[in-house]
Protein backbone atom coordinates (compact mmCIF):
# COMPACT_ATOMS: atom_id res chain seq x y z
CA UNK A 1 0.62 30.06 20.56
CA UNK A 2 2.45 27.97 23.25
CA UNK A 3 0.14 25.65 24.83
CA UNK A 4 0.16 25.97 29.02
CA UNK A 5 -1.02 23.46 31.33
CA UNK A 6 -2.15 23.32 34.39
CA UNK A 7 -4.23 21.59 37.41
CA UNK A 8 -5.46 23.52 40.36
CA UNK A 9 -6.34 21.28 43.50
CA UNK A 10 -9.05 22.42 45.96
CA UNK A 11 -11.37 20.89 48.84
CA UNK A 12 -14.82 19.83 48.36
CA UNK A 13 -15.78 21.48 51.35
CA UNK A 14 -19.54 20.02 51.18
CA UNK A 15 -18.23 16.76 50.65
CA UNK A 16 -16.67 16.60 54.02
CA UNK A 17 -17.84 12.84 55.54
CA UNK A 18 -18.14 11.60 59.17
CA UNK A 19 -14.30 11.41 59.43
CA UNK A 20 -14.01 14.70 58.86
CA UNK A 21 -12.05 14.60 55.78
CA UNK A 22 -13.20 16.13 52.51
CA UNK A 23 -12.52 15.34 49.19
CA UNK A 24 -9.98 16.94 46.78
CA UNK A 25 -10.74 17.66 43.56
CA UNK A 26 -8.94 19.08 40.53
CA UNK A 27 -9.23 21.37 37.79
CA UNK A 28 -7.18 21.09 34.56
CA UNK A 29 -6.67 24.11 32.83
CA UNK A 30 -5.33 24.32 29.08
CA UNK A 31 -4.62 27.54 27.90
CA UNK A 32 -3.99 28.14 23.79
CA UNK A 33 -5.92 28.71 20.57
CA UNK A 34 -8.84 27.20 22.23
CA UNK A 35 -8.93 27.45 26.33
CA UNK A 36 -10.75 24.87 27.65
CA UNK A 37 -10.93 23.28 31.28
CA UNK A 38 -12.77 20.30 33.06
CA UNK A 39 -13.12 19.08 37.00
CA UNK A 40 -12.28 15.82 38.05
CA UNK A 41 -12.11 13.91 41.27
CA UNK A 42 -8.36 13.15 42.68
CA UNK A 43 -9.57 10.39 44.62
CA UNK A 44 -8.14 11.61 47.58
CA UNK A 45 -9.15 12.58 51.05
CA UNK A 46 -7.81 15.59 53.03
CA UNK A 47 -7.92 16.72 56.49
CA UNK A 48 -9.31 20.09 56.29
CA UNK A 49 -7.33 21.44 59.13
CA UNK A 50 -3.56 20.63 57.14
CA UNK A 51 -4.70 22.01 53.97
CA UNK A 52 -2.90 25.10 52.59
CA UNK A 53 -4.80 26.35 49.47
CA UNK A 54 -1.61 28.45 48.25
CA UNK A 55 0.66 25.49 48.32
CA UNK A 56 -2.25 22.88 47.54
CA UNK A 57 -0.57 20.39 49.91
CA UNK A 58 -0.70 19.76 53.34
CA UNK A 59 1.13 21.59 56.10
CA UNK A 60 3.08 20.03 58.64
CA UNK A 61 5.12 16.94 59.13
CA UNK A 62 2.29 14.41 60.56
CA UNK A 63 1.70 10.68 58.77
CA UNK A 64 -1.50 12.16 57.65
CA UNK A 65 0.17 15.18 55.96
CA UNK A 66 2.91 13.06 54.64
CA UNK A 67 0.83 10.17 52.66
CA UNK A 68 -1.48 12.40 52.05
CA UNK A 69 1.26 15.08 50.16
CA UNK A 70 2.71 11.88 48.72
CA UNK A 71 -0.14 10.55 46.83
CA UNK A 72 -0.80 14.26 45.44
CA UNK A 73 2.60 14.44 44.14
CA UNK A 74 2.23 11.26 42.42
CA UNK A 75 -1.01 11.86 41.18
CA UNK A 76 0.39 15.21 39.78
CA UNK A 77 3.17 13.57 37.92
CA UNK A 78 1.02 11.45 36.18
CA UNK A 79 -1.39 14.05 34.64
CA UNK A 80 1.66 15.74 33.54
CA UNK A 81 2.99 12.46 31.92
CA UNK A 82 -0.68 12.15 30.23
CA UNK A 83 0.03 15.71 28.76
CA UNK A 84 3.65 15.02 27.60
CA UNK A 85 2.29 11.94 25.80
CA UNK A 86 -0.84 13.65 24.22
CA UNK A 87 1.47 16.72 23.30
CA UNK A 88 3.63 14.72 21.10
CA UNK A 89 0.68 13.26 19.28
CA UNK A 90 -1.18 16.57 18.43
CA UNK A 91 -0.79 20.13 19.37
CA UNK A 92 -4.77 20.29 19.74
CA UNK A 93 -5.00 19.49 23.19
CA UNK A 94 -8.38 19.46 25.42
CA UNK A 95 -8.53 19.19 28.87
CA UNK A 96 -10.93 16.55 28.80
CA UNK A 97 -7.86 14.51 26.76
CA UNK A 98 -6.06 14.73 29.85
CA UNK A 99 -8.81 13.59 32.33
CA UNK A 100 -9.64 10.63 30.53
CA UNK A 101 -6.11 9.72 30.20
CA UNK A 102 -5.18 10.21 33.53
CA UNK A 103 -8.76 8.16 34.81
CA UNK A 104 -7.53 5.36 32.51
CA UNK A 105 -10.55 5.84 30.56
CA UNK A 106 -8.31 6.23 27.06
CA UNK A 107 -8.79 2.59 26.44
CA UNK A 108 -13.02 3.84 25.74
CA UNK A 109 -11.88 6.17 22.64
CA UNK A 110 -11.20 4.10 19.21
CA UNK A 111 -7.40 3.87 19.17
CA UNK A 112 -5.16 3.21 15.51
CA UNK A 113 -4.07 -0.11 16.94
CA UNK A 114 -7.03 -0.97 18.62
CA UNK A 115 -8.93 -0.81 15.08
CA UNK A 116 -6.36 -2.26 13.15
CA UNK A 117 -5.95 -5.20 15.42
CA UNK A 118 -9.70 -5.70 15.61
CA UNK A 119 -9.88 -5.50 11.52
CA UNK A 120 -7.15 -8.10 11.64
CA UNK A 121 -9.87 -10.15 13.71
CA UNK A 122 -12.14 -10.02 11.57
CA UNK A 123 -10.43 -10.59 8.71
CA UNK A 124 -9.00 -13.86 10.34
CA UNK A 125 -12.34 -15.47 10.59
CA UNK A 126 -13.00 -14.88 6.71
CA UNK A 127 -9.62 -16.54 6.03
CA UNK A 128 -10.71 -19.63 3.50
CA UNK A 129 -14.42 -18.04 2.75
CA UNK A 130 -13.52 -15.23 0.46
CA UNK A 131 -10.20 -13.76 2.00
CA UNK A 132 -6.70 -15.24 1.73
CA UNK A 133 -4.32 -16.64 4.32
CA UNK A 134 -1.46 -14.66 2.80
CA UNK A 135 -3.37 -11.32 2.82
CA UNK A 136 -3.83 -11.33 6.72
CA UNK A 137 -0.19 -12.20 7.12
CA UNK A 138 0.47 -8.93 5.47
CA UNK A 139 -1.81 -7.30 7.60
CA UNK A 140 -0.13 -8.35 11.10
CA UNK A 141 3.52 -7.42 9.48
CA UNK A 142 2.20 -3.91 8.58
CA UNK A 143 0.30 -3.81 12.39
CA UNK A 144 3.91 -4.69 14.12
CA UNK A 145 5.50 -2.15 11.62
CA UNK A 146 3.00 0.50 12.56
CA UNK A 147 3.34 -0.43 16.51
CA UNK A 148 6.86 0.03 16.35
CA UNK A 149 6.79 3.00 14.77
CA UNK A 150 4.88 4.32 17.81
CA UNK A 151 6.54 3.37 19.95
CA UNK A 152 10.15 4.52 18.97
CA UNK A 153 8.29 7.89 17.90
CA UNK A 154 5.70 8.89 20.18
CA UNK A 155 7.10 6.35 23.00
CA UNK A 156 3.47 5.28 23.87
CA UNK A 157 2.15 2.38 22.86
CA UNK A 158 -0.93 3.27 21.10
CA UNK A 159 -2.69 6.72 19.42
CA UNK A 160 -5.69 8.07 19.39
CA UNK A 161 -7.35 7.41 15.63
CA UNK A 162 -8.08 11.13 15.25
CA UNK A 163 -4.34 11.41 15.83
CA UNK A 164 -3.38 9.66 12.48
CA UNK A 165 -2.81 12.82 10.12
CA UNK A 166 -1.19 13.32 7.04
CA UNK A 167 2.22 13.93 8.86
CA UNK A 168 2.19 10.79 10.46
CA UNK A 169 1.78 9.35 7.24
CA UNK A 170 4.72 10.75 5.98
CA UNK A 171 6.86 9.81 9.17
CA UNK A 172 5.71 6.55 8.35
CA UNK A 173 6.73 6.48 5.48
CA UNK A 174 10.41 7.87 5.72
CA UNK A 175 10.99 5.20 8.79
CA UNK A 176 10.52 2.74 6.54
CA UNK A 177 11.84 3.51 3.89
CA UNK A 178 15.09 5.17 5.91
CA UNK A 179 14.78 3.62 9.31
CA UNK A 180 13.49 -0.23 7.82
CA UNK A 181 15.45 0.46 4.72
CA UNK A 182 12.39 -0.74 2.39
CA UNK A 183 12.49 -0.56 -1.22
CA UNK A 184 9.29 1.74 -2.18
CA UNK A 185 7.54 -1.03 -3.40
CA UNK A 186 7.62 -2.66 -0.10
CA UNK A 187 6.74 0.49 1.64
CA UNK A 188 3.53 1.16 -0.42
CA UNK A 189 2.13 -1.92 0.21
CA UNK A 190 2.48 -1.32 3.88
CA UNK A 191 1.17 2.35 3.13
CA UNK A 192 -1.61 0.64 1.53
CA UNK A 193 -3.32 -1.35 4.12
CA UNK A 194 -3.07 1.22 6.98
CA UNK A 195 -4.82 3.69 4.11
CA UNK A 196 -7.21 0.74 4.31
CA UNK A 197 -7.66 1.21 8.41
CA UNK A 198 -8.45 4.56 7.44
CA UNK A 199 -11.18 4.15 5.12
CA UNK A 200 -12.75 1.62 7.54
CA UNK A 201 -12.25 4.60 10.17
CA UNK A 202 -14.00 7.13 8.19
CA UNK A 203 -17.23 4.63 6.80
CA UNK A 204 -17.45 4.66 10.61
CA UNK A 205 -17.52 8.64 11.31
CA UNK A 206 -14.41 7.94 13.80
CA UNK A 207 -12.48 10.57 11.71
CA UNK A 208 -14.52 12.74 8.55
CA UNK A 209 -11.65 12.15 6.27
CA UNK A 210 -8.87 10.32 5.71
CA UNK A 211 -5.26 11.34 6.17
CA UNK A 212 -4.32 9.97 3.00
CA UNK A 213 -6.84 12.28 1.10
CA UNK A 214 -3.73 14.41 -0.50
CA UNK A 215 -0.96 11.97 0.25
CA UNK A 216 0.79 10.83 -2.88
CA UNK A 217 3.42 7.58 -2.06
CA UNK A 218 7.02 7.59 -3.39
CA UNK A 219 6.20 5.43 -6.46
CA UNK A 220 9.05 3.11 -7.19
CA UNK A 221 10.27 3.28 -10.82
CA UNK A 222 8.34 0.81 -13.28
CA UNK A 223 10.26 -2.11 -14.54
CA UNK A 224 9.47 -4.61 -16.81
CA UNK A 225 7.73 -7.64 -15.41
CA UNK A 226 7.18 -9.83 -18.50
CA UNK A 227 9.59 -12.02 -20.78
CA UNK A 228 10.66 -10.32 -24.24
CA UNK A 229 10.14 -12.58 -27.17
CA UNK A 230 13.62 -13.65 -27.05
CA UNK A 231 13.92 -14.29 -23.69
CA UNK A 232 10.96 -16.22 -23.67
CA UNK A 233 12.09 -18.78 -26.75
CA UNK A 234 15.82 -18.56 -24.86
CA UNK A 235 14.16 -20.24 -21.69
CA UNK A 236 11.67 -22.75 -23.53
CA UNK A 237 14.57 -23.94 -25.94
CA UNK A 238 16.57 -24.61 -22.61
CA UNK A 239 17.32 -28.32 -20.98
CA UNK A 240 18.33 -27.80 -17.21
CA UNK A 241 20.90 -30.10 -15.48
CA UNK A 242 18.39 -30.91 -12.28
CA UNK A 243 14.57 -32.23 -12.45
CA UNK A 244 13.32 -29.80 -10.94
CA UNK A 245 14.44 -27.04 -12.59
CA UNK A 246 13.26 -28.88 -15.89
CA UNK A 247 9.87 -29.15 -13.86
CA UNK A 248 9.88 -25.49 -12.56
CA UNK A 249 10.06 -24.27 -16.00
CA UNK A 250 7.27 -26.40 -17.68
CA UNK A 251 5.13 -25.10 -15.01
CA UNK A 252 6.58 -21.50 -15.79
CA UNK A 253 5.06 -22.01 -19.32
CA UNK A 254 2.06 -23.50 -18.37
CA UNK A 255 1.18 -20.18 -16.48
CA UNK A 256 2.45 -17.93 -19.60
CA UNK A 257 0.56 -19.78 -21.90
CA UNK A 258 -2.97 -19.83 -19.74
CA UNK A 259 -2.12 -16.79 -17.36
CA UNK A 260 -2.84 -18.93 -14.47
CA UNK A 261 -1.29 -17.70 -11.54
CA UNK A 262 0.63 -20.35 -8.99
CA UNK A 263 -1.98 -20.36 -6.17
CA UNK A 264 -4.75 -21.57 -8.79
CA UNK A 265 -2.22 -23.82 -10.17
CA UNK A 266 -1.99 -25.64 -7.27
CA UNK A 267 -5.48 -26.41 -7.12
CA UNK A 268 -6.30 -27.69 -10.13
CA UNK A 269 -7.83 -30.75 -10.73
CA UNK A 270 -8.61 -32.92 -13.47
CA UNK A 271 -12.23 -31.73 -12.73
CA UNK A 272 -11.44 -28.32 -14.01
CA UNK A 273 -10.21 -29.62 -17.30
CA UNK A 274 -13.51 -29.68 -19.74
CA UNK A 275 -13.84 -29.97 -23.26
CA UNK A 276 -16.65 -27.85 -25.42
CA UNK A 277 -18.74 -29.05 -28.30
CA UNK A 278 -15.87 -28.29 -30.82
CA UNK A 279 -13.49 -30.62 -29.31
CA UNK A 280 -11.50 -27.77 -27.68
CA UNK A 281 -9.52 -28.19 -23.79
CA UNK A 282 -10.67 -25.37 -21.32
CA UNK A 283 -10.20 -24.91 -17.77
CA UNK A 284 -12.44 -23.70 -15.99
CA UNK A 285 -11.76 -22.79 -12.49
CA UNK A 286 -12.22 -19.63 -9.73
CA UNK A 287 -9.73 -17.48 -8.73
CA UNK A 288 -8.37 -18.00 -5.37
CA UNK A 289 -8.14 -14.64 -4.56
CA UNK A 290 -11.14 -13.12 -5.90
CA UNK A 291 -13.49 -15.67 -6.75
CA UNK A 292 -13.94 -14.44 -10.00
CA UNK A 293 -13.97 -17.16 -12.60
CA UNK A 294 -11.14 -17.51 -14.74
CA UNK A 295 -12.16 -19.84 -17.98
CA UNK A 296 -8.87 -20.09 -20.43
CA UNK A 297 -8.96 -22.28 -23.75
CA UNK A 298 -5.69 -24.03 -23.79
CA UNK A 299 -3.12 -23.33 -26.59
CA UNK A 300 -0.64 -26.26 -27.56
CA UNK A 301 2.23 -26.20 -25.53
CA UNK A 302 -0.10 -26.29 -22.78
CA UNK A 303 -2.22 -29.39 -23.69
CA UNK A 304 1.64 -30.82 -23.98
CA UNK A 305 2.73 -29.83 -20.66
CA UNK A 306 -0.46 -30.85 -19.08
CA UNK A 307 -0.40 -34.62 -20.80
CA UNK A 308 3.33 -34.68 -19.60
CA UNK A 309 2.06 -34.89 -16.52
CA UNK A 310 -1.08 -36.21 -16.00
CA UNK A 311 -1.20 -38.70 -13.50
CA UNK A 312 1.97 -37.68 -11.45
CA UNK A 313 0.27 -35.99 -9.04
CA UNK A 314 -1.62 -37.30 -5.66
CA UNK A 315 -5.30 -36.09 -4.92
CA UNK A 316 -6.71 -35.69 -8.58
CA UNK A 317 -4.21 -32.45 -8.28
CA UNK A 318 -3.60 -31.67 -12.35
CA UNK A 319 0.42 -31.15 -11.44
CA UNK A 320 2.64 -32.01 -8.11
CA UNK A 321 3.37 -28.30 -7.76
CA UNK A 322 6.72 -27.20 -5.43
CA UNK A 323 6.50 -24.25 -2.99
CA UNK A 324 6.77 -20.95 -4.32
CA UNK A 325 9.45 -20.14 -3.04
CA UNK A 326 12.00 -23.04 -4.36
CA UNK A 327 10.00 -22.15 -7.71
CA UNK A 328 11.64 -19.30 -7.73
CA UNK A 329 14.91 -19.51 -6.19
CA UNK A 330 15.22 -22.35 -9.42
CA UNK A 331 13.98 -19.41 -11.96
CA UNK A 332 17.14 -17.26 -10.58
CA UNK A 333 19.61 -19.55 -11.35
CA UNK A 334 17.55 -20.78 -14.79
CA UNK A 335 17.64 -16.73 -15.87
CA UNK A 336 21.95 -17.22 -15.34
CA UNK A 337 21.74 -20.06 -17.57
CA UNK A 338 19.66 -18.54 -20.08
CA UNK A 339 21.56 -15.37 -20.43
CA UNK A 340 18.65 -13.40 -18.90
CA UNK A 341 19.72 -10.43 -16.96
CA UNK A 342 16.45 -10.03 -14.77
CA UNK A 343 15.33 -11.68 -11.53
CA UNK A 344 12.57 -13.90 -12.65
CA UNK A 345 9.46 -14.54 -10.64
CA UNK A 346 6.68 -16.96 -11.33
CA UNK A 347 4.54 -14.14 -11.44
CA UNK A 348 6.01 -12.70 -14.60
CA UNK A 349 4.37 -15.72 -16.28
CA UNK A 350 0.70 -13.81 -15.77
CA UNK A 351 2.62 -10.70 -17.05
CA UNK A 352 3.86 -12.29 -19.95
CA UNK A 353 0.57 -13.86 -21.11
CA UNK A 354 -0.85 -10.75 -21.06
CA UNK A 355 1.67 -8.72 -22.62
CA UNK A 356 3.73 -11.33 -24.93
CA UNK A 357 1.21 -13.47 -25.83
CA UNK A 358 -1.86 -12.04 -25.76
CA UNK A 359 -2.00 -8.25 -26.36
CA UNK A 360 0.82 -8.36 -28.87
CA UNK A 361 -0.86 -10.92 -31.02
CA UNK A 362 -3.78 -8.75 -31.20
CA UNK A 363 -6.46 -10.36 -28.66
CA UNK A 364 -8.56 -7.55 -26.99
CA UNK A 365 -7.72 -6.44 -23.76
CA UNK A 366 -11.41 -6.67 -22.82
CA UNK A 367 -10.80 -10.31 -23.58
CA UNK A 368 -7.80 -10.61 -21.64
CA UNK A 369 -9.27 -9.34 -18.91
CA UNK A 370 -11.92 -12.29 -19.20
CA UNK A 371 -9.21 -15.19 -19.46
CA UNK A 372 -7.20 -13.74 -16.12
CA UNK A 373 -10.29 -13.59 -14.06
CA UNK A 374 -9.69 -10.00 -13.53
CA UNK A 375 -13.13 -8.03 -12.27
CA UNK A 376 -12.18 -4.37 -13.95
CA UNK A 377 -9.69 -4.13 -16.73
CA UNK A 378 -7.84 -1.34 -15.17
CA UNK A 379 -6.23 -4.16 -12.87
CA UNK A 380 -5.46 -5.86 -16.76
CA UNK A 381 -4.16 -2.58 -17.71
CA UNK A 382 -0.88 -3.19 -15.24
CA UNK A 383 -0.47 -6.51 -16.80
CA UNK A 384 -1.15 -6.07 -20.50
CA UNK A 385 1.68 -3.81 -21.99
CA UNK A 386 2.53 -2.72 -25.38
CA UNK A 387 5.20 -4.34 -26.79
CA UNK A 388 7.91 -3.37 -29.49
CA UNK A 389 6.22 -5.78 -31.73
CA UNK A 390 2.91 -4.87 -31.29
CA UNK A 391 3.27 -0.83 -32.16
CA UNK A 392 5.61 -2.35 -35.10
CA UNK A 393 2.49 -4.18 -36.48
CA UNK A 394 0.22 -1.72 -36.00
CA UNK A 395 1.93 0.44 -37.82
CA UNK A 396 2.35 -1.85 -40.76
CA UNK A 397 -1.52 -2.23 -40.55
CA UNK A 398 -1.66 1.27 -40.27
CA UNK A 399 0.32 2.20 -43.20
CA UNK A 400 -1.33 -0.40 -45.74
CA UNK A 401 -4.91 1.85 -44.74
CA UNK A 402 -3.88 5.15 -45.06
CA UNK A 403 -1.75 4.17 -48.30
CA UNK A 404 -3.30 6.54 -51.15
CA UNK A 405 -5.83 8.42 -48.79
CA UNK A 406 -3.45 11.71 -48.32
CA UNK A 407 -1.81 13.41 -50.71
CA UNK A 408 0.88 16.19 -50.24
CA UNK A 409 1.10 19.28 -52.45
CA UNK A 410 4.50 20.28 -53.71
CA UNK A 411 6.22 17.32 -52.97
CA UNK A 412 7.46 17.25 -56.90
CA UNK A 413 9.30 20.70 -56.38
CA UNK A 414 12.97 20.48 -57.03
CA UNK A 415 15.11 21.19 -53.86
CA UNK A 416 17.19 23.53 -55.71
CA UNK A 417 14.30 25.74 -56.42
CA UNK A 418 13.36 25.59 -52.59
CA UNK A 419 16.21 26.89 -51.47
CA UNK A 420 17.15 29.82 -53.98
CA UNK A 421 13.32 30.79 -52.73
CA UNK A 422 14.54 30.74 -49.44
CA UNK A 423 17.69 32.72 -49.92
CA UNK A 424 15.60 35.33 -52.09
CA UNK A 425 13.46 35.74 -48.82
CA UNK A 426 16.66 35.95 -46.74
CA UNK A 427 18.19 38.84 -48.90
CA UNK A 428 14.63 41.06 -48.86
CA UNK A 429 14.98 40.37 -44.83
CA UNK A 430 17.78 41.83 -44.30
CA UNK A 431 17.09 45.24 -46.79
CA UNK A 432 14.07 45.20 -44.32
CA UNK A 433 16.37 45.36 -41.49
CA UNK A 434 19.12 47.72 -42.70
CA UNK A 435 16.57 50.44 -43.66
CA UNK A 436 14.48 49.70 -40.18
CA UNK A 437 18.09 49.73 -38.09
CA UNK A 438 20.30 51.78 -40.35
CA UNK A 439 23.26 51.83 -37.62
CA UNK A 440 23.13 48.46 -36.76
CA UNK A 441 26.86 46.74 -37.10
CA UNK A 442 28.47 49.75 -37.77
């Protein structure tokens, strides 16, 4: 059913001061599904006398009639500039809506931006306690996304939280992906923290669900983020023509061989390298991100990268780390030198030592999750993937246990004698057939 609006203006007859004038108030009327209507004061005051209730406005051409008809008219274009903006949020419209819109009391009802920006806030002032710098960066680029959107769809400049449904979702969604031209990796994560504003919404009864209760993402398609056993020897048997590439990859391998990740890299210290009552090198350090400890027994080629360059860096710091970001511009061009067709990040390293050197050589994934510092294994579980060589010698294991514990019966039958059986039951088949469908083929 269509939704109607509209606003009937009267006198407040009772009202009427020493000046003679009386107030006008208004009614807003919504007619639909759901009729509903609410009084307000206009704010205005009328001469009694000019008043025409049939035209609600004020007869005659005096100054009094004139302001006065002036100020109704604008007042009555911007309730019906309230509606037109509440009507292209929701087709659930009160009256009510529309009062407290038009007495600029909108700002009093929990808005999407509002609580995003005030979670943003928040988050800011646990930036170096337990939350990352990096992590509310992400945050403000997914607020300005979602402002935008709001703007160039709903041309306000902010929503009512009840207003987020599952179709704005999805609008969201297809402008970026369409509009920003995101890959869907890129537009999940951005998916992914406003599905976080929602849950904060609904721990707060703003909304009793969330709008993302039966919205399933475009997933993008899964590609493989650690180095193949070839790949891997291709890049460590490699000698690059600049020092820092040499650099970037020892500190590529120091990360696939300890699954450290480059944040916790750059913090290390010569404090975090210990040494247990066997004689064995650990490091033992807390995740940046999580706080979780991560404790990792070194392998060889670690201890050798490490003692390569001890000492080199300022602070106590275990290795003079480079930005990110030159670390892996230098892995692009190192993958065209080693023949690797991929686009290599540092964080395939953690991916690797999960997958390549861990799970395939047999270690638990339980244990795994341990060494990476990871608090539920199901976050290991996107790391640690099956390799070729794995299911190749599991199945070698496999097949020496099960070797003499089955047997097959008539596996000794000649092949010859299977298949004059077989023609013997074809032949009886068809006499079956001919006497069941006598006129068949002729």
């Amino acid at each position: 059913m269509k939704t109607e609006f509209k606003v009937l203006l009267y006198l407040k007859r009772n009202g009427q001061g020493k000046d003679g004038l009386c107030p006008l108030m208004g009614r807003i009327m919504i007619k639909a599904t759901g009729n509903s209507t609410t009084q307000f004061g206009c704010k205005i005051r009328v001469d009694p006398k000019l008043w025409n209730a049939t035209s609600q406005r004020c007869t005659g051409k005096s100054r009094m009639a004139i302001a006065t008809n002036r100020a109704i008219d604008k007042m009555m274009l911007l309730l019906q500039r309230r509606y037109s903006e509440l009507a292209e949020i929701s087709d659930d419209i009160t009256a009510t809506q529309i009062r407290d819109a038009f007495q600029g009391m909108a700002e009093k009802q929990v808005t999407l931006l509002g609580l995003f920006r005030e979670h943003n806030e928040e988050y800011a002032l646990r930036v170096g306690v337990n939350r990352a710098a990096n992590t509310l960066y992400l945050y403000w680029h997914t607020f300005h996304f979602v402002e935008e959107f709001i703007k160039v769809r709903y041309k306000v400049s902010d929503i009512p939280f009840k207003a987020l449904d599952e179709s704005f979702v999805e609008a969201f969604e297809l402008y970026l992906r369409i509009d920003r031209k995101f890959q869907a990796g890129t537009s999940i994560g951005h998916i992914q923290r406003l599905k976080h504003i929602a849950r904060i919404a609904v721990s707060r009864a703003i909304v009793p669900f969330s709008p993302f209760k039966d919205f399933s993402p475009m997933k993008p398609k899964q590609k493989q983020r650690f180095l193949t056993r070839e790949e891997l020897d291709r890049l460590m048997g490699t000698t690059f023509d600049t020092p820092n590439r040499n650099f970037t990859r020892d500190m590529f391998l120091f990360s696939v061989f300890t699954g450290i990740c480059y944040c916790d890299m750059r913090n290390l210290t010569e404090k975090n390298v210990v040494r247990d009552h066997e004689g064995n090198l650990w490091i033992e350090t807390r995740r940046q991100k999580t706080g979780t400890p991560e404790n990792v027994r070194l392998l060889d080629i670690a201890i050798e990268i490490m003692k390569k360059y001890r000492g080199v860096a300022p602070d106590g710091k275990l290795f003079p780390m480079l930005t990110k970001e030159s670390m892996n511009i230098h892995l692009k061009k190192m993958a065209a030198q080693c023949g690797i067709d991929r686009n290599l990040s540092f964080h395939m390293a953690r991916h690797s030592f999960a997958s390549q050197i861990c799970l395939s050589q047999g270690v638990p994934i339980e244990t795994v999750s341990k060494a990476m510092g990871h608090r539920n294994i199901s976050t290991t579980q996107r790391y640690a993937k099956v390799t070729d060589e794995k299911v190749d010698r599991d199945v070698t294991v496999l097949e020496h246990e099960i070797t003499g514990k089955y047997t097959l019966s008539g596996i000794d039958q000649p092949p010859s004698t299977i298949l004059k059986d077989m023609s013997l039951r074809e032949i009886r088949r068809r006499e079956r057939k001919e006497i069941l469908n006598p006129m068949e083929g002729v």
